[in-house]
C-alpha atoms as a PDB file:
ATOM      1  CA  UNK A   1     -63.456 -29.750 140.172  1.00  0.00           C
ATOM      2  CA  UNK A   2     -59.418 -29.266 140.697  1.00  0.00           C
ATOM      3  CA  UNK A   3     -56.906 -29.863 138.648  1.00  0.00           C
ATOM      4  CA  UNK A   4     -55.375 -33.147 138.006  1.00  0.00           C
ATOM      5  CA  UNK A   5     -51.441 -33.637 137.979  1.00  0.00           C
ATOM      6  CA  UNK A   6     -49.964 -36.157 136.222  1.00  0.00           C
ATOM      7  CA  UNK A   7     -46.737 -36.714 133.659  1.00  0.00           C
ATOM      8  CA  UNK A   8     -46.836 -35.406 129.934  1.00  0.00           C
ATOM      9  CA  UNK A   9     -45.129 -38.436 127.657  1.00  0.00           C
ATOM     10  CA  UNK A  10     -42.404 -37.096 125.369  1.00  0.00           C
ATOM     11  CA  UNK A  11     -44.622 -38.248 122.750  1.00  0.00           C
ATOM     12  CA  UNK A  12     -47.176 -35.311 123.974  1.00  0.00           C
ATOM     13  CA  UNK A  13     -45.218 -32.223 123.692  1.00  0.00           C
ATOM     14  CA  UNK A  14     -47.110 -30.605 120.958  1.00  0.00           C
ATOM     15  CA  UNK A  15     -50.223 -30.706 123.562  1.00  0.00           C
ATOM     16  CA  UNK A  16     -47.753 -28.075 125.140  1.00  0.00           C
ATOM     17  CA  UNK A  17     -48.194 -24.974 122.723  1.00  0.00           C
ATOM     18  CA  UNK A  18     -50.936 -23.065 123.555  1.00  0.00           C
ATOM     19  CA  UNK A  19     -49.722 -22.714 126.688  1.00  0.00           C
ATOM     20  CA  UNK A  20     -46.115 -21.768 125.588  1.00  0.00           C
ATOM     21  CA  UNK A  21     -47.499 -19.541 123.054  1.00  0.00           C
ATOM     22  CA  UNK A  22     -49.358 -17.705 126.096  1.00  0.00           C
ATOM     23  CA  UNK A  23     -46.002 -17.588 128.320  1.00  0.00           C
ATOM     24  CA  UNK A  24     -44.479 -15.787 125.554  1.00  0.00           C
ATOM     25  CA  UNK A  25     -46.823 -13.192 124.913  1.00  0.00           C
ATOM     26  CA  UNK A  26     -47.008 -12.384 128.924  1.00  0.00           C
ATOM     27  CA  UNK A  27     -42.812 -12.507 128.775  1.00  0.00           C
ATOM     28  CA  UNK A  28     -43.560  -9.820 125.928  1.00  0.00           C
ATOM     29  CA  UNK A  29     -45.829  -7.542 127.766  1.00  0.00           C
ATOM     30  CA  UNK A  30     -43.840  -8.217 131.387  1.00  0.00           C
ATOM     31  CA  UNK A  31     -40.408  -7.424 129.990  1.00  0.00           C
ATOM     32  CA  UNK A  32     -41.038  -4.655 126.912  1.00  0.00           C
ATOM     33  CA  UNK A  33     -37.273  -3.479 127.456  1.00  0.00           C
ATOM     34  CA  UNK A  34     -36.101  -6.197 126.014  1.00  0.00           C
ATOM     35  CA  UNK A  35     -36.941  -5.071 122.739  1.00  0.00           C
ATOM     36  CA  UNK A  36     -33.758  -3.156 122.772  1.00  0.00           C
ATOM     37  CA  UNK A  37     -31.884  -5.696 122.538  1.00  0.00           C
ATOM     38  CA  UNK A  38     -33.581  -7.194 118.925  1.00  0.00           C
ATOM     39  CA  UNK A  39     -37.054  -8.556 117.761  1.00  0.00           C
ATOM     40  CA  UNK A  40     -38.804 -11.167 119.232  1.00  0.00           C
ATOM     41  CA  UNK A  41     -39.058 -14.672 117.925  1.00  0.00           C
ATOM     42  CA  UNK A  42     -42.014 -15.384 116.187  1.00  0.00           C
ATOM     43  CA  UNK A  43     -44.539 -17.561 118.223  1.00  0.00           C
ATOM     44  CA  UNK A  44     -44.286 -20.399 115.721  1.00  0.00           C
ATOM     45  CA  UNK A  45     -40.185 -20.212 115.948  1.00  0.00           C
ATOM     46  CA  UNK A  46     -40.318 -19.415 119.607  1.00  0.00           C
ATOM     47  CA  UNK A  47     -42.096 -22.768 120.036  1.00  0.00           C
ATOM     48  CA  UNK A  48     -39.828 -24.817 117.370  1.00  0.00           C
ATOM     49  CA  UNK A  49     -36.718 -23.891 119.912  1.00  0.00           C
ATOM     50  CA  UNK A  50     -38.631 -23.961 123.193  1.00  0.00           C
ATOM     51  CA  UNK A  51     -39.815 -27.707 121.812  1.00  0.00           C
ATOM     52  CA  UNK A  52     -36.383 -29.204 121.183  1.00  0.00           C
ATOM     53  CA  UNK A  53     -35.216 -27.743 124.471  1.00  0.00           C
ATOM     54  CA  UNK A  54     -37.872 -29.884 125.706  1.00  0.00           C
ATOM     55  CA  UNK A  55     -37.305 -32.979 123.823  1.00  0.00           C
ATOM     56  CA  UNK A  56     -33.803 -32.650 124.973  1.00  0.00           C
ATOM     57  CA  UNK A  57     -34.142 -32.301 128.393  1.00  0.00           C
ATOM     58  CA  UNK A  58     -36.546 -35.074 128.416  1.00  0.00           C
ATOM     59  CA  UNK A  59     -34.391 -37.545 126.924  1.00  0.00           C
ATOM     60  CA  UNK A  60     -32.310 -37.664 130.540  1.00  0.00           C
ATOM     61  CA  UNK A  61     -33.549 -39.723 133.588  1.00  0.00           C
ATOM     62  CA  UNK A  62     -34.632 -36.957 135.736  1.00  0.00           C
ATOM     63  CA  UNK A  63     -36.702 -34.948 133.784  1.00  0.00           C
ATOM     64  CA  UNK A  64     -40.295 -34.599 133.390  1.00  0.00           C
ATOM     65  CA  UNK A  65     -43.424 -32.678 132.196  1.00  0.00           C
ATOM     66  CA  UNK A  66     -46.394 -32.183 134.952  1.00  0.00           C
ATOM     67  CA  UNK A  67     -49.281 -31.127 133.225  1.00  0.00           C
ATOM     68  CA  UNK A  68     -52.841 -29.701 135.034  1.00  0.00           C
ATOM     69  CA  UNK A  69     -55.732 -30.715 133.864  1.00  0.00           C
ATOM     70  CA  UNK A  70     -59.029 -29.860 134.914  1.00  0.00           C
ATOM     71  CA  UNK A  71     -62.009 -31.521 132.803  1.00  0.00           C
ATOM     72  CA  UNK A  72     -59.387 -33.190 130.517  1.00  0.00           C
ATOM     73  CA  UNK A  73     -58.653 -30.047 128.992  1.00  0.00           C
ATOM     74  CA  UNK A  74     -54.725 -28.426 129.592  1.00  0.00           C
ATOM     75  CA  UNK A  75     -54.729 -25.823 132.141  1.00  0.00           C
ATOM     76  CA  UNK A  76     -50.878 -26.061 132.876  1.00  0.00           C
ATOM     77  CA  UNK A  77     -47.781 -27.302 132.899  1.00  0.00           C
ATOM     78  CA  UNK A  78     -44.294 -27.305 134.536  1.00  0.00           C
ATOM     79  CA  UNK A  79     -41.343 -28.562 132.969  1.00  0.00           C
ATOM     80  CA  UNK A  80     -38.516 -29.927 135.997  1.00  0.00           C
ATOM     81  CA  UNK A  81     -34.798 -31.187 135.390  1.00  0.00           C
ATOM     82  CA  UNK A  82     -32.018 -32.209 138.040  1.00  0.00           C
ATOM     83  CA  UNK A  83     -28.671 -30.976 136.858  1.00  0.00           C
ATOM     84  CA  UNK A  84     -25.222 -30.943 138.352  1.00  0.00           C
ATOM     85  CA  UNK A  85     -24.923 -28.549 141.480  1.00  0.00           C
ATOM     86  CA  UNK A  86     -22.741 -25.565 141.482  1.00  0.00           C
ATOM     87  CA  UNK A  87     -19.792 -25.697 144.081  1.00  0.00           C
ATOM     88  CA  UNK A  88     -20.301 -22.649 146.358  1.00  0.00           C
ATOM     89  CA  UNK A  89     -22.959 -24.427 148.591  1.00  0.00           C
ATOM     90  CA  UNK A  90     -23.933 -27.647 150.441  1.00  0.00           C
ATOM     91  CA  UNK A  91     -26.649 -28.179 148.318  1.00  0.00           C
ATOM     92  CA  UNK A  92     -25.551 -32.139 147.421  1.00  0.00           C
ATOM     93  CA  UNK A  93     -24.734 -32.629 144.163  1.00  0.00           C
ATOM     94  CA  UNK A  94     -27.335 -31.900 141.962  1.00  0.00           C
ATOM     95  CA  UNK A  95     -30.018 -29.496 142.031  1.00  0.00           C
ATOM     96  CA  UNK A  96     -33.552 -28.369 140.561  1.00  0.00           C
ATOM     97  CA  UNK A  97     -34.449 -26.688 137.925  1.00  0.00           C
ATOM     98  CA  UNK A  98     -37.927 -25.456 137.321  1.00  0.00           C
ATOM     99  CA  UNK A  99     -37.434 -24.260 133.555  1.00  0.00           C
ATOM    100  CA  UNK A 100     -40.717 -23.569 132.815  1.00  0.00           C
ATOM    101  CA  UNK A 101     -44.223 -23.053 134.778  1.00  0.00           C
ATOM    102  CA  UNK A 102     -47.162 -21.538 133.137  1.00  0.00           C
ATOM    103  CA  UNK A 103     -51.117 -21.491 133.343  1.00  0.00           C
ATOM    104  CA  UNK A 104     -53.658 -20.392 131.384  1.00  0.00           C
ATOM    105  CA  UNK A 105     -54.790 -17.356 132.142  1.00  0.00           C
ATOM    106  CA  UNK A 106     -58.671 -18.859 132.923  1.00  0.00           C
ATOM    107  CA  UNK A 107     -57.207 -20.845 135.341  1.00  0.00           C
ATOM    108  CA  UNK A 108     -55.120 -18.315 137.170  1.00  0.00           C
ATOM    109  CA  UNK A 109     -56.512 -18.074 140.702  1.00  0.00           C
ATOM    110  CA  UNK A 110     -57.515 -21.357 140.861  1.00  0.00           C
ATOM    111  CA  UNK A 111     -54.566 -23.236 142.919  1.00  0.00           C
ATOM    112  CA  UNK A 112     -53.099 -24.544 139.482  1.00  0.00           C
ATOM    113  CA  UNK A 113     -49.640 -23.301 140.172  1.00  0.00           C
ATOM    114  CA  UNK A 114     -49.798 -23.856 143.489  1.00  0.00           C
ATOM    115  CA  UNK A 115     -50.576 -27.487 142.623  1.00  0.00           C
ATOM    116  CA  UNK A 116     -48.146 -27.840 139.961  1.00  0.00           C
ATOM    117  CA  UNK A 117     -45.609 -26.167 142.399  1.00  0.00           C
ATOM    118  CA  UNK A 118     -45.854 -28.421 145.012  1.00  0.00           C
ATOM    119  CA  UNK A 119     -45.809 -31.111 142.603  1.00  0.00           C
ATOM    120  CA  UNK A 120     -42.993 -30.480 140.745  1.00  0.00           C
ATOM    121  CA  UNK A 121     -40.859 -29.854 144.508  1.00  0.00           C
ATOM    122  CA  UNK A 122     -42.418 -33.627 145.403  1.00  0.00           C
ATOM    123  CA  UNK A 123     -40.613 -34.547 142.709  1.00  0.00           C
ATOM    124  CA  UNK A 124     -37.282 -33.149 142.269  1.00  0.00           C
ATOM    125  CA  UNK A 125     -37.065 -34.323 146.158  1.00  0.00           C
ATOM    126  CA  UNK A 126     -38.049 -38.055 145.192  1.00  0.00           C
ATOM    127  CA  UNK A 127     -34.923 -37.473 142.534  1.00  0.00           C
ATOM    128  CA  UNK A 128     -32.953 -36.663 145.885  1.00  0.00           C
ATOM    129  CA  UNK A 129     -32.338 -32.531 144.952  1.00  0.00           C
ATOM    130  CA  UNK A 130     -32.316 -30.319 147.920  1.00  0.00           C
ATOM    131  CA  UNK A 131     -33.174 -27.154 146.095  1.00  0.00           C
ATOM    132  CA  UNK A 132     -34.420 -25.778 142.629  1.00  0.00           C
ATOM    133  CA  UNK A 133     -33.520 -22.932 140.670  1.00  0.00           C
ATOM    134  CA  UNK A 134     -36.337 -20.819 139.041  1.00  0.00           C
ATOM    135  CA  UNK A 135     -35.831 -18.299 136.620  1.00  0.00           C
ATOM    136  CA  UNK A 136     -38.146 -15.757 136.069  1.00  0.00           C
ATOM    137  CA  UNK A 137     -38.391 -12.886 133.599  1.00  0.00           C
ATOM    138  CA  UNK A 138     -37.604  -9.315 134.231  1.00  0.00           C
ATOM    139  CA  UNK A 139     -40.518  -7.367 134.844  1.00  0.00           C
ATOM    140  CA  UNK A 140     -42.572 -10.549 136.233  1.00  0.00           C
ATOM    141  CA  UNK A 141     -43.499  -8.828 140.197  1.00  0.00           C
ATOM    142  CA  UNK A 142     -46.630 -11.517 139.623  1.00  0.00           C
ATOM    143  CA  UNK A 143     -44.363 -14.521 139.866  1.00  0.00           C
ATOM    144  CA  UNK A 144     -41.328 -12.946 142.066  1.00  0.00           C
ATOM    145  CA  UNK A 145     -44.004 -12.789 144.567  1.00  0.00           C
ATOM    146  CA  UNK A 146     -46.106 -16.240 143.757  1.00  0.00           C
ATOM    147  CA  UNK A 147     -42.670 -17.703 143.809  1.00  0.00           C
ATOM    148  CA  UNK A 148     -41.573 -15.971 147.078  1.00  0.00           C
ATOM    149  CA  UNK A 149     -45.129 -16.473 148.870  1.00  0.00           C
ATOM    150  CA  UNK A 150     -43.903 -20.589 148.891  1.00  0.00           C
ATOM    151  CA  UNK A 151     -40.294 -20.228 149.834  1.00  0.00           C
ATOM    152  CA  UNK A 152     -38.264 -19.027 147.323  1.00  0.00           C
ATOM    153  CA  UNK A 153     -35.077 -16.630 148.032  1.00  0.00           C
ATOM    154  CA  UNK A 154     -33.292 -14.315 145.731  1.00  0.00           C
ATOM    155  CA  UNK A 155     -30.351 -15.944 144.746  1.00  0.00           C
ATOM    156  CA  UNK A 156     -28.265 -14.704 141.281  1.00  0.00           C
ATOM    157  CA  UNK A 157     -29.280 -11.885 139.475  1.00  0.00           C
ATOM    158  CA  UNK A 158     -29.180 -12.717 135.493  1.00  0.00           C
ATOM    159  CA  UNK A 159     -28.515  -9.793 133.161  1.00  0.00           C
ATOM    160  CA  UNK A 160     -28.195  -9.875 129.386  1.00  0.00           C
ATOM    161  CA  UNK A 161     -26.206  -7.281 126.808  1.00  0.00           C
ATOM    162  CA  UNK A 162     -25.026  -6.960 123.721  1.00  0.00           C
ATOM    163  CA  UNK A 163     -21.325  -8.768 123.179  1.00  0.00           C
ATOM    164  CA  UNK A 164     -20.374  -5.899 120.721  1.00  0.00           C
ATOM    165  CA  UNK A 165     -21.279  -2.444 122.185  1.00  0.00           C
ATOM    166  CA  UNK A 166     -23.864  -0.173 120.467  1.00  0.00           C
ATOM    167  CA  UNK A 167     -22.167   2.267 117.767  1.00  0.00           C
ATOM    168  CA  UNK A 168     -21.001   5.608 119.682  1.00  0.00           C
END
């Protein structure tokens, strides 16, 4: 049996961190040079921020959880938001955002991104956006090429550093 997709109530979001906590462990391992930079969060804390980002984006109109379940059991997720377009393209007004798409590693394989993919691009079109932005950690060649194997294009390049510069 396939996944199901369907809409995660706001009410739900706690159902959402196993999965999270498993995203951050793979952002760990995928992007170890980041440690340079300072400690980790804790998967508890990582989860308390990463759950009123959530909450927040969920309180606009266009904004929603898919979740994939196979067997009633939570297999996946992607978390989609339409926010204002930038100004260098004719991309209409607003655009995409996939913030978040993860799935358990026992369902990898299966067509559960793929699904939750498609369905989360069904529905930022129904919201009227052309496009969607998808970030995706450094380190990640898995999803750069999942992501570029269904359309996706290179389009900024996102760096991070220290504001105040490392003693000399």
């Amino acid at each position: 049996m396939g996944s199901v997709i369907c809409d995660l109530p706001a009410a739900d979001i706690d159902r959402l961190e196993g999965l999270w906590r498993e995203l951050l462990a793979h952002h760990l391992a995928a992007a170890p040079h980041l440690a340079a930079l300072g400690p980790t969060r804790d998967p508890a804390d990582s989860w308390r921020v990463r759950r009123a980002q959530y909450l927040q984006w969920l309180a606009v109109r266009q904004a929603a959880v898919l979740v994939a379940q196979d067997g009633g059991r939570l297999v996946g997720y992607a978390m989609i938001r339409v926010v204002d377009a930038g100004g260098s393209w004719q991309w209409g007004d607003e655009v995409g955002v996939l913030e978040t798409l993860v799935v358990a590693g026992s369902a990898r394989g299966s067509g559960t991104g793929r699904a939750l993919l498609d369905a989360a691009r069904e529905r930022l079109a129904e919201w009227g956006a052309q496009v969607m932005t998808i970030s995706v950690i450094a380190g990640n060649e898995v999803a750069l090429r999942f992501y570029r194997r269904h359309g996706a294009s290179d389009f900024l390049h996102t760096l991070i550093m220290p504001v105040r510069p490392p003693p000399s």
